[in-house]
Protein backbone atom coordinates (compact mmCIF):
# COMPACT_ATOMS: atom_id res chain seq x y z
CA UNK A 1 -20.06 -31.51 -5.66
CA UNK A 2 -18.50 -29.11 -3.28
CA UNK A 3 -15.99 -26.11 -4.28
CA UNK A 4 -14.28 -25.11 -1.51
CA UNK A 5 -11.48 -22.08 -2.02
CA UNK A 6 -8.76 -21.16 0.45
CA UNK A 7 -5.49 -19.02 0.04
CA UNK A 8 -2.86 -17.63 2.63
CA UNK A 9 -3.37 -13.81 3.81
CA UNK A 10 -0.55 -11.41 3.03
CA UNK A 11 2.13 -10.83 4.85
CA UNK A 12 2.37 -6.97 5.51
CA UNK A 13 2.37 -3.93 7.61
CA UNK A 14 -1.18 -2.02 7.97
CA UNK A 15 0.04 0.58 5.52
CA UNK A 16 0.60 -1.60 3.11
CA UNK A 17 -2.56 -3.02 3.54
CA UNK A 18 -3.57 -0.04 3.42
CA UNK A 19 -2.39 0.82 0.03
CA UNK A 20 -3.30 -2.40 -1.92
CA UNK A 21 -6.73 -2.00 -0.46
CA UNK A 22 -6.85 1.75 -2.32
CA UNK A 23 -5.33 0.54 -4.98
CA UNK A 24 -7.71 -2.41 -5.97
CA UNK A 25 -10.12 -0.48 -4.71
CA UNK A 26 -11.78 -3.02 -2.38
CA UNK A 27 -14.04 -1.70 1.01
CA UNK A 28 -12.08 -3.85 2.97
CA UNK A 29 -8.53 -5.86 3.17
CA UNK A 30 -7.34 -9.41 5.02
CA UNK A 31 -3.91 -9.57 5.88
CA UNK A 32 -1.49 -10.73 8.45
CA UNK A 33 0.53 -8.18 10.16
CA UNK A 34 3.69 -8.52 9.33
CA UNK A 35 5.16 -7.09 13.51
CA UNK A 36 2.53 -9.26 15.60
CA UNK A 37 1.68 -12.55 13.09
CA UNK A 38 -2.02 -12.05 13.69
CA UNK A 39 -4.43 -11.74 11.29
CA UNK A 40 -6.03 -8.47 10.58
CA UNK A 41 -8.57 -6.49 8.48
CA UNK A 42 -8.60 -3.06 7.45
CA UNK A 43 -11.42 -1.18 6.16
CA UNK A 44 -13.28 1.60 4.80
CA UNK A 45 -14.73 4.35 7.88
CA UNK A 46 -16.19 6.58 5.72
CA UNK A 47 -15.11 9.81 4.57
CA UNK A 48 -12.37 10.49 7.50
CA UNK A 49 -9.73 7.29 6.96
CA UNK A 50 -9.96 3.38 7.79
């Protein structure tokens, strides 16, 4: 037996990305931007930003 898992990314601009990925408190976000339709990922760069 086999579990495989799969969802849909999010919809959404990088700054909301951006905030749910502060807000959950992950190092690192999936999402589809919401302008260009292509997925994306946003993430942690240390101390200075994403």
């Amino acid at each position: 037996m086999v579990r495989h898992k799969s969802f849909s990314l999010a919809r959404e601009t990088p700054d909301e990305a951006a905030f749910e990925m502060e807000a959950m408190d992950y190092d690192f976000h999936l999402f589809t931007d919401l302008d260009t339709g292509r997925d994306s990922v946003i993430y942690r760069a240390g101390p200075t930003g994403y």
